[in-house]
Protein backbone atom coordinates (compact mmCIF):
# COMPACT_ATOMS: atom_id res chain seq x y z
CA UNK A 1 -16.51 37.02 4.04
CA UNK A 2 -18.60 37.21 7.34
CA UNK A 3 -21.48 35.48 6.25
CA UNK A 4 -18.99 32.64 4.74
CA UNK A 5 -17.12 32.18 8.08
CA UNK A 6 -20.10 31.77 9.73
CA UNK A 7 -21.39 29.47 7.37
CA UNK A 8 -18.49 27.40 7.66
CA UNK A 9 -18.39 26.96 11.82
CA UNK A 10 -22.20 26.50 11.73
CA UNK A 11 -20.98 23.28 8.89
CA UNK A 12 -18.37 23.03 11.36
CA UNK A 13 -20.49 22.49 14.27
CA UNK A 14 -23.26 19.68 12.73
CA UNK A 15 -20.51 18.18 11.21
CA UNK A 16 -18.52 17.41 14.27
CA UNK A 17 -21.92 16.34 16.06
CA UNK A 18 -23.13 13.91 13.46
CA UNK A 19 -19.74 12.68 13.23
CA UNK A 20 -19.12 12.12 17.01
CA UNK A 21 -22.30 10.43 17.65
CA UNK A 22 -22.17 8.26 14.17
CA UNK A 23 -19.01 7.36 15.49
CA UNK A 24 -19.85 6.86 19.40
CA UNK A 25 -23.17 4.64 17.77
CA UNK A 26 -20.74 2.37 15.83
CA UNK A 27 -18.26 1.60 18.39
CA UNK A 28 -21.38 0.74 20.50
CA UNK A 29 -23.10 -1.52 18.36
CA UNK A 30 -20.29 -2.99 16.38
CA UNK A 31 -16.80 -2.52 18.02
CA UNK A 32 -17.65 -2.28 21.98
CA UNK A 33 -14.01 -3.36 22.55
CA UNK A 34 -12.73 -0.08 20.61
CA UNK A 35 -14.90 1.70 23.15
CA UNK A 36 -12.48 4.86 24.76
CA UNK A 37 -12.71 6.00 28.09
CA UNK A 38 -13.14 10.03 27.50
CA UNK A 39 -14.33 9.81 23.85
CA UNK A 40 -15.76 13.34 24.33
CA UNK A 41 -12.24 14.50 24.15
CA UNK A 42 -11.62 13.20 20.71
CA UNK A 43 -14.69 15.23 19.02
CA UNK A 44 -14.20 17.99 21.31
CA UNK A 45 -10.30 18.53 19.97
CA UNK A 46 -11.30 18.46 16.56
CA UNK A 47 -14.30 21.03 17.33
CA UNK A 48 -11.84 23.57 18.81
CA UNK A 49 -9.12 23.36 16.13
CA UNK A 50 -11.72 23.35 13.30
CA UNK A 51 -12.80 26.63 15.10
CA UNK A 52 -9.59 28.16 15.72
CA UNK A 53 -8.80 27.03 11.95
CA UNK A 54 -11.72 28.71 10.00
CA UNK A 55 -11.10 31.84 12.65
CA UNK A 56 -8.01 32.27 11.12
CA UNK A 57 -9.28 32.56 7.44
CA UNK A 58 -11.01 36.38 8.80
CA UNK A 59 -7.66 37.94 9.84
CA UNK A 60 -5.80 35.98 6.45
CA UNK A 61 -4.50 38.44 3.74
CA UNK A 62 -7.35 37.20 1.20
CA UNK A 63 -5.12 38.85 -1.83
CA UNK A 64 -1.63 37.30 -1.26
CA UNK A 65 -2.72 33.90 -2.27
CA UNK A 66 1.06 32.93 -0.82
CA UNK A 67 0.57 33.99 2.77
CA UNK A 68 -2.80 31.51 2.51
CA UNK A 69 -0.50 28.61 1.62
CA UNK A 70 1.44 28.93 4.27
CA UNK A 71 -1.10 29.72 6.63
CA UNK A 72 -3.08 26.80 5.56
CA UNK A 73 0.47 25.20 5.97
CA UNK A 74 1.54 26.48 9.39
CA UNK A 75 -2.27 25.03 10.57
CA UNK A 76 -1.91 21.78 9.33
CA UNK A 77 1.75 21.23 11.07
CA UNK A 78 -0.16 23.10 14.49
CA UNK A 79 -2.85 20.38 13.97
CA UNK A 80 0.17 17.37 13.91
CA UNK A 81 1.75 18.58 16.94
CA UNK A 82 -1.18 19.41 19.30
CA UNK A 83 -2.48 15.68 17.95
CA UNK A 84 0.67 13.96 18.75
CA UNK A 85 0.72 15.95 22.16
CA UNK A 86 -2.98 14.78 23.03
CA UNK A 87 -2.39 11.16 22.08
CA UNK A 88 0.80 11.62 23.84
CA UNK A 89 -1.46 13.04 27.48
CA UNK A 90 -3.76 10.07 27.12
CA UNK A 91 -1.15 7.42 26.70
CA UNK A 92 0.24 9.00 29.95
CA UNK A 93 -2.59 8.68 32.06
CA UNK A 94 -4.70 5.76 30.28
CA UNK A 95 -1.47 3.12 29.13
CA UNK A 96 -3.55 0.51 28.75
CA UNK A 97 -6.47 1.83 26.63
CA UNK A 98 -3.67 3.44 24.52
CA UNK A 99 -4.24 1.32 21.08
CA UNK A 100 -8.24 2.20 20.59
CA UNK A 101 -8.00 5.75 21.53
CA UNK A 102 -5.34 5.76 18.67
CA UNK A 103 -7.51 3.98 16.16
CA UNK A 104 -10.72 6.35 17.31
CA UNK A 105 -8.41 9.38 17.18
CA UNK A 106 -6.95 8.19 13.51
CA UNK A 107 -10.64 7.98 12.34
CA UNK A 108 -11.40 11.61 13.63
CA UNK A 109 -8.27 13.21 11.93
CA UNK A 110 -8.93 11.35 8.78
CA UNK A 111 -12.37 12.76 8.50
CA UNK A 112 -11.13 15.80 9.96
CA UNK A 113 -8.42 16.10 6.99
CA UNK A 114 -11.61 15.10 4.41
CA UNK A 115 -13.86 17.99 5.67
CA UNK A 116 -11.09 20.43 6.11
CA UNK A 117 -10.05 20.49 2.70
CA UNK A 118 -13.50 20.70 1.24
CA UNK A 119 -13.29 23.37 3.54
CA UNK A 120 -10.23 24.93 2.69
CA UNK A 121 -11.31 24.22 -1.27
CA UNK A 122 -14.30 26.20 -1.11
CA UNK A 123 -12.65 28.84 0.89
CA UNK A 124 -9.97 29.42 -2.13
CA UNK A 125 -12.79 29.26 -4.81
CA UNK A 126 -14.89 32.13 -2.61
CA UNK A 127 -11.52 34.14 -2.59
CA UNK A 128 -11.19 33.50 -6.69
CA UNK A 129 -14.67 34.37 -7.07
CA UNK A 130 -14.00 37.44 -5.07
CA UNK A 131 -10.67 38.67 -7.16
CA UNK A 132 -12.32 37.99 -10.36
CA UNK A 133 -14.81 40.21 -10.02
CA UNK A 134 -13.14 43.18 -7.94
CA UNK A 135 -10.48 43.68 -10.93
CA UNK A 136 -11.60 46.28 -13.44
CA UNK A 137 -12.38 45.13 -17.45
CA UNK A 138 -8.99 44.13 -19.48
CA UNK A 139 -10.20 46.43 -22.68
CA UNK A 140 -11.97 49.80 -22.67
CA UNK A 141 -15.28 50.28 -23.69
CA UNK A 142 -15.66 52.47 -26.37
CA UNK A 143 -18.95 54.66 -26.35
C-alpha cells in the first residue's frame, strides 16, 4: 500500500505541474483577458488537497469498504468548503478580477474531480485486488 501511495502523489505531483503550466500557456496565448493575478494559488490548492487526500487513503480502514465511502465522502464535501472559502478570500481582496479567477478555478476543480476519481477508482480496484487474494480457498483440497 506504500509503494501505491507513493505512486499516486508522485502522479499527483506531474499531474498538477503539466496541468498548471498547460493551463498558465493557454490563458497566455489564447485568453490573456482570463489572465489571474496569483494563479499560483489555484494549482497550489489543488496540490495540497490532492496530498492531504491520497494521505488519507494510508490511515483508511482498507477492509470496511463503508468507512472508505464515507471517507471518500467526508473529502469531497472538505474539498467544497475550503473551495468556496478560497474563492470567497480572493473575491475579498481582488473584487474586480473576481469572474476569471472563478472560471480558472472551475477549470482546476473540474480536472481535479477527473483525476481524483481515476484516482480514487484505482485505489478501490488495488483494495479488491488485495481482499481477493488474502481470503483463503471456498472448497478444500482433497489430497
Amino acid at each position: 500500500m506504500k509503494k501505491l501511495i507513493i505512486h499516486f502523489l508522485l502522479l499527483h505531483t506531474v499531474m498538477i505541474l503539466i496541468t498548471g503550466v498547460g493551463i498558465w500557456f493557454l490563458l497566455n496565448a489564447f485568453f490573456p483577458l482570463l489572465l489571474v493575478r496569483g494563479y499560483l494559488v489555484i494549482p497550489l490548492f489543488f496540490y495540497l488537497l490532492g496530498i492531504l487526500f491520497i494521505s488519507q487513503f494510508r490511515r483508511s480502514a482498507i477492509v470496511h469498504p463503508t468507512k472508505m465511502v464515507n471517507l471518500y465522502m467526508l473529502l469531497k464535501i472538505i474539498k467544497i468548503f475550503t473551495s468556496f472559502i478560497l474563492i470567497l478570500l480572493y473575491w475579498f481582496i481582488h473584487q474586480s478580477d473576481i469572474r476569471s479567477f472563478a472560471i480558472v478555478f472551475i477549470i482546476f476543480y473540474l480536472i481535479d474531480l477527473v483525476w481524483e476519481t481515476c484516482i480514487y477508482l484505482r485505489m478501490e480496484k488495488y483494495i479488491k485486488y488485495q481482499a481477493d487474494h488474502c481470503k483463503p480457498p471456498k472448497e478444500a483440497v482433497n489430497q
